[in-house]
N, C-alpha and C. Protein backbone atom coordinates (compact mmCIF):
# COMPACT_ATOMS: atom_id res chain seq x y z
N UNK A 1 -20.44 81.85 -19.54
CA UNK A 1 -19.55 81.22 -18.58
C UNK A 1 -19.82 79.72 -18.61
N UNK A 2 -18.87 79.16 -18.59
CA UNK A 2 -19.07 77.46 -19.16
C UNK A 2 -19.04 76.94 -17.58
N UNK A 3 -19.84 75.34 -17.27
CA UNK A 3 -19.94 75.20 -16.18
C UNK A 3 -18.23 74.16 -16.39
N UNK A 4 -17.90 74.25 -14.66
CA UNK A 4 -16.43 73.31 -14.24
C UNK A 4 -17.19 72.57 -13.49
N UNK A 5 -16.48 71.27 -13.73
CA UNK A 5 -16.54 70.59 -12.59
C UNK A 5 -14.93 69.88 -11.59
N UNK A 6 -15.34 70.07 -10.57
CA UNK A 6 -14.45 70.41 -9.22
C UNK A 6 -14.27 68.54 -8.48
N UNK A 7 -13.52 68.14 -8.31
CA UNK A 7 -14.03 67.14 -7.57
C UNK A 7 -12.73 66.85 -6.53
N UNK A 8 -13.22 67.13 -4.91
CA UNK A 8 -12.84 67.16 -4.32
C UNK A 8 -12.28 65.65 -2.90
N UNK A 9 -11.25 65.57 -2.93
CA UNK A 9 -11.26 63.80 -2.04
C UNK A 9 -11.01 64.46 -0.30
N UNK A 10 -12.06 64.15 0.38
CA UNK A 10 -11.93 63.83 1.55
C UNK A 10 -10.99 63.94 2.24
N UNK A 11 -10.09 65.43 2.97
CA UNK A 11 -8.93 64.79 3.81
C UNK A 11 -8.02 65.30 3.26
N UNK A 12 -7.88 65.33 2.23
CA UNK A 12 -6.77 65.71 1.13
C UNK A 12 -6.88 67.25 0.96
N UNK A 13 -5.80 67.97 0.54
CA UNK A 13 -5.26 69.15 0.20
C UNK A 13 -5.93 68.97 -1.17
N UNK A 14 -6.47 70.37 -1.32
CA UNK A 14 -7.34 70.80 -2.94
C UNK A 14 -6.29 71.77 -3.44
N UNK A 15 -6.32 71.79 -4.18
CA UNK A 15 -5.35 72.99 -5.27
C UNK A 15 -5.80 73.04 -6.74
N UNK A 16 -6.31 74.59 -6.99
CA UNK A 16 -6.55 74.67 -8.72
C UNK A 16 -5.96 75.92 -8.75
N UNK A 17 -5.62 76.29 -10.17
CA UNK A 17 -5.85 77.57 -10.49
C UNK A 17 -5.89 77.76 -11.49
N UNK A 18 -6.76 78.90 -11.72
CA UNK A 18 -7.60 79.24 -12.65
C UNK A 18 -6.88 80.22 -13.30
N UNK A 19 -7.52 80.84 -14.64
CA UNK A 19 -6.96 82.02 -15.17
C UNK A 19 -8.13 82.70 -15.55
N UNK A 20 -8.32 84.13 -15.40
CA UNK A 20 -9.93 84.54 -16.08
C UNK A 20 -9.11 85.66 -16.50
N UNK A 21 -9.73 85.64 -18.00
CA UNK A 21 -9.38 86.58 -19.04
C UNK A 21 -10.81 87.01 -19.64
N UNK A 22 -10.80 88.42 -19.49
CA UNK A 22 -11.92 89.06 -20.39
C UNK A 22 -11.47 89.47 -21.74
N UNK A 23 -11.96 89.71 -23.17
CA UNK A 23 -11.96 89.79 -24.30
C UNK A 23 -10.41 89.76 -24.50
N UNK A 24 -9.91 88.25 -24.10
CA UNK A 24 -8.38 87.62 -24.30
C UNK A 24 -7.87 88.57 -23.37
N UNK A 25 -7.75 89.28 -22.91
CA UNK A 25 -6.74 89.81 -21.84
C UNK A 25 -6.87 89.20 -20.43
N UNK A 26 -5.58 88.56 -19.83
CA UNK A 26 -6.30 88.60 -18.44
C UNK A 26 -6.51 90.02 -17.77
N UNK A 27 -7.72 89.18 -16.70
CA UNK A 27 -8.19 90.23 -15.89
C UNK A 27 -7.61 90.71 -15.14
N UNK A 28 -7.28 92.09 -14.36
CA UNK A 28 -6.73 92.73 -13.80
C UNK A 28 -7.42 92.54 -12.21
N UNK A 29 -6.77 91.86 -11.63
CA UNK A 29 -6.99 91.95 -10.19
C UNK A 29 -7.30 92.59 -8.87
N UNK A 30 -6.28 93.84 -9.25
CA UNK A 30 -5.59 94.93 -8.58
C UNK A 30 -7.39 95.74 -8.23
N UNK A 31 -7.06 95.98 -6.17
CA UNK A 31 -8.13 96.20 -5.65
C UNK A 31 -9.62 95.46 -5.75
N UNK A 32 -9.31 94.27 -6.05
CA UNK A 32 -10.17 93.20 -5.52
C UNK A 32 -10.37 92.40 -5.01
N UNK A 33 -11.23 91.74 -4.58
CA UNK A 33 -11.04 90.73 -3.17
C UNK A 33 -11.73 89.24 -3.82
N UNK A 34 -11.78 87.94 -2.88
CA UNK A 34 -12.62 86.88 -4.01
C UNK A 34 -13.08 86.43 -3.03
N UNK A 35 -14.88 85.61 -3.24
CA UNK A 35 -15.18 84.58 -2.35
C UNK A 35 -16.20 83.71 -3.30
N UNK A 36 -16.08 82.54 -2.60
CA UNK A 36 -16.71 81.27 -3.51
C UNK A 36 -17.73 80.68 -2.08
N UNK A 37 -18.49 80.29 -2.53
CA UNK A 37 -19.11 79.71 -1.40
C UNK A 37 -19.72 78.19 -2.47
N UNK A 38 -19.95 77.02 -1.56
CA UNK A 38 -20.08 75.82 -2.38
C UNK A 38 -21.47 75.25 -1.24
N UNK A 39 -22.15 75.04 -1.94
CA UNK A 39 -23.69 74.78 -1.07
C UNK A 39 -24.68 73.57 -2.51
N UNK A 40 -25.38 72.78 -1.44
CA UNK A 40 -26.08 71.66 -1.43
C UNK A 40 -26.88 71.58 -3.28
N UNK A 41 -27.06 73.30 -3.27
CA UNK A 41 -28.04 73.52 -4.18
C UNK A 41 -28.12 75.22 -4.05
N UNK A 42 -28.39 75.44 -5.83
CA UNK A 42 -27.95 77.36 -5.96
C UNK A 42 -28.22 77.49 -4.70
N UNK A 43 -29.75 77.36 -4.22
CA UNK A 43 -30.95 78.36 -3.73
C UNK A 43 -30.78 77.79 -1.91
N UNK A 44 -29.90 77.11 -1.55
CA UNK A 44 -29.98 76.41 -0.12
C UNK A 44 -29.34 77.31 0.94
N UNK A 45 -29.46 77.33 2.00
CA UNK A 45 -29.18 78.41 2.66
C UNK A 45 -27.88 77.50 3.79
N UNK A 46 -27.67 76.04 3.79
CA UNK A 46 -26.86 75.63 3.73
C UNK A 46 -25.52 75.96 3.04
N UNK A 47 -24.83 76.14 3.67
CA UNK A 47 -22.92 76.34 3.36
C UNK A 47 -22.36 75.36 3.62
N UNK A 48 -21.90 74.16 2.24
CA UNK A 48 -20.75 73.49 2.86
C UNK A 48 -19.07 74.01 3.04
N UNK A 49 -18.91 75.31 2.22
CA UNK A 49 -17.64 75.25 2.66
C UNK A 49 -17.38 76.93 2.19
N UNK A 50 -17.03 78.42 2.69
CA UNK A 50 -16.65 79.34 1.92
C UNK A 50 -14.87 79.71 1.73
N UNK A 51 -14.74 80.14 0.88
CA UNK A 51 -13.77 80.12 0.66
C UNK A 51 -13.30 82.24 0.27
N UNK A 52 -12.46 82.60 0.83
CA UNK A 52 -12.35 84.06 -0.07
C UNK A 52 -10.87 84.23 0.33
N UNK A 53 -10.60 85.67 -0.20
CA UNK A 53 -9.10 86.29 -0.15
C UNK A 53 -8.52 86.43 1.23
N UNK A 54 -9.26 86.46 2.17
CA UNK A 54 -8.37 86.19 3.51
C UNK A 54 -8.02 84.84 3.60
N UNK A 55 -6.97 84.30 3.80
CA UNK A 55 -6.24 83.08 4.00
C UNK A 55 -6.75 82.73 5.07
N UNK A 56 -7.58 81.58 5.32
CA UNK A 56 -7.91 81.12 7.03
C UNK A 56 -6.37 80.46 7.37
N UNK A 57 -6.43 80.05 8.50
CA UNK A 57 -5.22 79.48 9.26
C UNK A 57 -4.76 78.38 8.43
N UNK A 58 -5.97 77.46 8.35
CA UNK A 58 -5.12 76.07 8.07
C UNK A 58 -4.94 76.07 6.37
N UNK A 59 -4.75 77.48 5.60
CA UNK A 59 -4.20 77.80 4.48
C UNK A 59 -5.55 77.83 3.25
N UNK A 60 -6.44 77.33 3.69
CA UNK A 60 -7.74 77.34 2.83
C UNK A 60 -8.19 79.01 2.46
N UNK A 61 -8.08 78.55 0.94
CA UNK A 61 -8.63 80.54 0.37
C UNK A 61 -8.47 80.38 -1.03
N UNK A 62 -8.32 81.81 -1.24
CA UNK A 62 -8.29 82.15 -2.70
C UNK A 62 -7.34 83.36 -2.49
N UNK A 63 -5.94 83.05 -3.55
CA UNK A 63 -4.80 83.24 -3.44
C UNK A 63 -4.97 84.32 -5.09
N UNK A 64 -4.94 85.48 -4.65
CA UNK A 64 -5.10 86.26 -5.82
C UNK A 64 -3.83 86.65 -6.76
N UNK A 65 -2.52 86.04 -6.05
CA UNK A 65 -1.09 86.00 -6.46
C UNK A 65 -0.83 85.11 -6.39
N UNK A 66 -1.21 83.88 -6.72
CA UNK A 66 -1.00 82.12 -6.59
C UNK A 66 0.58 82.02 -7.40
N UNK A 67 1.29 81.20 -6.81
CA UNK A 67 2.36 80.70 -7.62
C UNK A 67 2.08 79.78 -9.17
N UNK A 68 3.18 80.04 -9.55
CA UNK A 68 3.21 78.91 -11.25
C UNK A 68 4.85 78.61 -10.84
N UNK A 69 4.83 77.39 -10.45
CA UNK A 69 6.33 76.88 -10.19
C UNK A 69 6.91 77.72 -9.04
N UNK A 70 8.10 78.30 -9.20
CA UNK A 70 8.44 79.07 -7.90
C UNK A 70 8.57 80.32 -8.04
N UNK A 71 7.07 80.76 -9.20
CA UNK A 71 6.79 82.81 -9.57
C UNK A 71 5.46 82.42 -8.87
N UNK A 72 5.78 84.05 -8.09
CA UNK A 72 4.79 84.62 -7.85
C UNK A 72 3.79 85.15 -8.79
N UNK A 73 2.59 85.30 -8.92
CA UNK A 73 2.02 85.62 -10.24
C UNK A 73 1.55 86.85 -9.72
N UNK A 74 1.28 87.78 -10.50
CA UNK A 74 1.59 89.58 -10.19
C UNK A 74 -0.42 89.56 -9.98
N UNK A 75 -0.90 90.50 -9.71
CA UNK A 75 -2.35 90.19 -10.01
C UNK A 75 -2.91 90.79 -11.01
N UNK A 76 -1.87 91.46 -11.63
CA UNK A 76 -2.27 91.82 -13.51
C UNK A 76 -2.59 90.63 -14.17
N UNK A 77 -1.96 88.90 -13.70
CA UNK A 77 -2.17 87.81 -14.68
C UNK A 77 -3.64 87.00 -14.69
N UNK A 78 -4.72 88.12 -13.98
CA UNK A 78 -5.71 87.05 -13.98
C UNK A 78 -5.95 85.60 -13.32
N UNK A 79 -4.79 85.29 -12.71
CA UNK A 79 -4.82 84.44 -11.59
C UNK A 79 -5.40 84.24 -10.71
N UNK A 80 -6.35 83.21 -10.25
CA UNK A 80 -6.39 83.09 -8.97
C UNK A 80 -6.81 81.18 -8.78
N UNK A 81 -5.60 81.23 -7.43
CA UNK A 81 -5.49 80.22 -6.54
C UNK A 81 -6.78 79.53 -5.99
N UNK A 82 -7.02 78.59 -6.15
CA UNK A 82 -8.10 77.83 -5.14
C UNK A 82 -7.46 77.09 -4.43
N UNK A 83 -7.59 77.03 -2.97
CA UNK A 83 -6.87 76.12 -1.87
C UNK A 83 -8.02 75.63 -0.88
N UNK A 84 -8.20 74.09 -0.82
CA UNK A 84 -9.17 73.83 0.44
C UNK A 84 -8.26 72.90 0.71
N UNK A 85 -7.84 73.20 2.24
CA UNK A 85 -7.20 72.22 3.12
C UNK A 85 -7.13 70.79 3.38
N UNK A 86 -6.33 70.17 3.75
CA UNK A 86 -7.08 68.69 4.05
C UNK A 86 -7.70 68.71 4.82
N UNK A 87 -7.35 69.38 6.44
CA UNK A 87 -8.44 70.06 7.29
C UNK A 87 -9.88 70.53 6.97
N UNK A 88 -9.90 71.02 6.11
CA UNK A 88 -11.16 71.46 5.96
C UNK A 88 -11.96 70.72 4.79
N UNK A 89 -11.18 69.96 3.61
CA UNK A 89 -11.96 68.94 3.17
C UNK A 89 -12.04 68.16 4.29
N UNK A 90 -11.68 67.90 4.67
CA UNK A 90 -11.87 66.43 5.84
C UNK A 90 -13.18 66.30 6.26
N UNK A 91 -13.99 67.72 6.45
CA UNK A 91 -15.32 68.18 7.11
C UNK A 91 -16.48 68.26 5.86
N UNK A 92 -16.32 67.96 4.67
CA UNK A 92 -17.04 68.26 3.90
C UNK A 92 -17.62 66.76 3.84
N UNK A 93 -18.85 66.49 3.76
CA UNK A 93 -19.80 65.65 3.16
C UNK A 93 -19.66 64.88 2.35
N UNK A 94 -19.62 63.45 2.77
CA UNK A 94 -19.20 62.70 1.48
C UNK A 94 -19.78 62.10 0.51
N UNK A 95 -19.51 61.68 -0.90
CA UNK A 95 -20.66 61.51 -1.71
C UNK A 95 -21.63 62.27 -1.98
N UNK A 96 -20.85 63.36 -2.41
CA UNK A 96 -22.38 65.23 -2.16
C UNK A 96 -21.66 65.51 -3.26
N UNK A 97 -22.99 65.98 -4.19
CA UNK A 97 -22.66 66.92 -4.71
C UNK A 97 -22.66 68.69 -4.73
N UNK A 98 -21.94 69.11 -4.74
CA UNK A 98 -22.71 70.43 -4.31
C UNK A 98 -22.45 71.48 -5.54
N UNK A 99 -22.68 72.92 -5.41
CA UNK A 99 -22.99 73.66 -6.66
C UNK A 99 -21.84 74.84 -6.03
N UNK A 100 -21.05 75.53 -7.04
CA UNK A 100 -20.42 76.23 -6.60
C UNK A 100 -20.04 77.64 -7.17
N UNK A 101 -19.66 78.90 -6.83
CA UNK A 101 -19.25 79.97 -7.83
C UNK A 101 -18.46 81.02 -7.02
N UNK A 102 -17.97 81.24 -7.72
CA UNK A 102 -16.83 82.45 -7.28
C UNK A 102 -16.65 83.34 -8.13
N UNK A 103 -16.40 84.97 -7.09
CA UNK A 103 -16.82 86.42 -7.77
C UNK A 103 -15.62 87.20 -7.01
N UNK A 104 -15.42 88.01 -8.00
CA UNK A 104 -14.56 88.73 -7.66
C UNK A 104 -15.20 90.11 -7.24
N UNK A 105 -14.90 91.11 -6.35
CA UNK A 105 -15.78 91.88 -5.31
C UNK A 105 -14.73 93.54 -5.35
N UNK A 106 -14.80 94.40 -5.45
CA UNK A 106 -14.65 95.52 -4.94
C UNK A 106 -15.44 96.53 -4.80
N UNK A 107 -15.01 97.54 -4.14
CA UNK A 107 -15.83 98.70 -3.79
C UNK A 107 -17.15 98.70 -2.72
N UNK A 108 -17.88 99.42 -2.17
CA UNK A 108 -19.02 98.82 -1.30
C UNK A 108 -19.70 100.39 -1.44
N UNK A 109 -21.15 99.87 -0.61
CA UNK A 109 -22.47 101.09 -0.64
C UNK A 109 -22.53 100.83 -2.25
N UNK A 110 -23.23 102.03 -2.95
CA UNK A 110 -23.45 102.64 -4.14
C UNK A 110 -22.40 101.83 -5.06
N UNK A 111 -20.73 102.13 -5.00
CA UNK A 111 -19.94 101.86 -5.86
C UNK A 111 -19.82 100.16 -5.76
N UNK A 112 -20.30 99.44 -4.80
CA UNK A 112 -19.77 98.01 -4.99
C UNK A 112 -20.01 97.14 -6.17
N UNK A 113 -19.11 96.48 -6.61
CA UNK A 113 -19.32 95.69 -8.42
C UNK A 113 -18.95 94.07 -7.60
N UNK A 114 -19.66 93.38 -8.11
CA UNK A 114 -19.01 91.91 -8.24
C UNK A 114 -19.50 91.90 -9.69
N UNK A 115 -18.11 90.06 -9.72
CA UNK A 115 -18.14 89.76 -10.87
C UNK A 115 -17.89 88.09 -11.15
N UNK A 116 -19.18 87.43 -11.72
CA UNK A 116 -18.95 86.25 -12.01
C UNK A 116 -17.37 85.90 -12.57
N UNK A 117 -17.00 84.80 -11.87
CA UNK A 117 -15.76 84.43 -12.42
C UNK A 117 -15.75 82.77 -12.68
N UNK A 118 -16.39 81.99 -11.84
CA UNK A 118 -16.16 80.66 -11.99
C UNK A 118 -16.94 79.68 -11.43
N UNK A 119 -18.09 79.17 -11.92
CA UNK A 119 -18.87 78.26 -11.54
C UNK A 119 -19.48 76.97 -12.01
N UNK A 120 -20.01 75.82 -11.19
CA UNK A 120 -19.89 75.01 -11.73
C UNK A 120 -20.42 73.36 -10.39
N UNK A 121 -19.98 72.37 -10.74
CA UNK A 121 -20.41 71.44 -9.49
C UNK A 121 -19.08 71.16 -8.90
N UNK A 122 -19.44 70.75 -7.67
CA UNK A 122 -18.57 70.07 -6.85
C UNK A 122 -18.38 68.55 -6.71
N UNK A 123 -17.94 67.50 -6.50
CA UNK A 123 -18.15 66.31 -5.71
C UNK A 123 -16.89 66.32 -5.10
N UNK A 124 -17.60 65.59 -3.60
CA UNK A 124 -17.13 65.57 -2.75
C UNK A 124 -16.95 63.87 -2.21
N UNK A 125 -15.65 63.36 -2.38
CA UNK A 125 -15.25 62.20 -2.79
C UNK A 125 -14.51 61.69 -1.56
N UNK A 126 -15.29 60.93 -0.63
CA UNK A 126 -14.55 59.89 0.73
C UNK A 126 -12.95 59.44 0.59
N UNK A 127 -12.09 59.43 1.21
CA UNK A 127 -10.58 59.05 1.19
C UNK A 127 -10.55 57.89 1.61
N UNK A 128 -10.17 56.75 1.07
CA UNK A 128 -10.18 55.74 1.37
C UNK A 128 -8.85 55.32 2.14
N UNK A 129 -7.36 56.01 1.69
CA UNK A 129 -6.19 55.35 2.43
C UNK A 129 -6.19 56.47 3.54
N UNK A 130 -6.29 55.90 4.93
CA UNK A 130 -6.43 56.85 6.06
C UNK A 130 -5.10 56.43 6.96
């Protein structure tokens, strides 16, 4: 898994999306859930920001049917949406770098699987026109 780097401005609406394909196929989505959490350092018990498949209010998540223009993307395409708010960048730390990864999750007890999907650094970049 190759590292990304993310760099996020202060205030501002974040938007990526990704594609994860295993041995060239994308990955199949269907009955899975996603969460990313982005912190100071791997091992810190500090959270600057989590992110997963429930949509919080002010639209910040991970969109497992993210649009490409005005298609919906099915969750057979290996898609998934990254969204951090301006709201909720607004609260993130400025001039930080932080470390980040996101896994895709189903099943729980005995049967639960995650699965590396996307990791890498963050910076977290002050907005200067306010």
């Amino acid at each position: 898994m190759s590292k990304n780097i993310l760099v996020v401005k202060q205030g501002a609406t974040f938007k990526r999306r990704i594609e994860y394909f295993v041995d060239s196929e994308p990955r199949n989505l269907t009955d899975y859930h996603a969460r990313m959490q982005f912190r100071p350092q791997p091992e810190s018990s500090t959270i600057y920001l989590t992110l997963s498949s429930s949509i919080d209010a002010d639209g910040s998540g991970l969109n497992l049917t993210p649009m490409s223009g005005s298609v919906v993307l099915p969750l057979t395409s290996g898609s998934i949406g990254i969204t951090i708010s301006a709201y909720s960048s607004s609260l993130l730390p400025a001039n930080q770098e932080s470390y980040f990864d996101l896994f895709i999750i189903s099943g729980s007890g005995v049967n639960y699987y995650s699965e590396l999907v996307y990791e890498g650094k963050a910076k977290f970049t002050p907005r200067i026109t306010r």
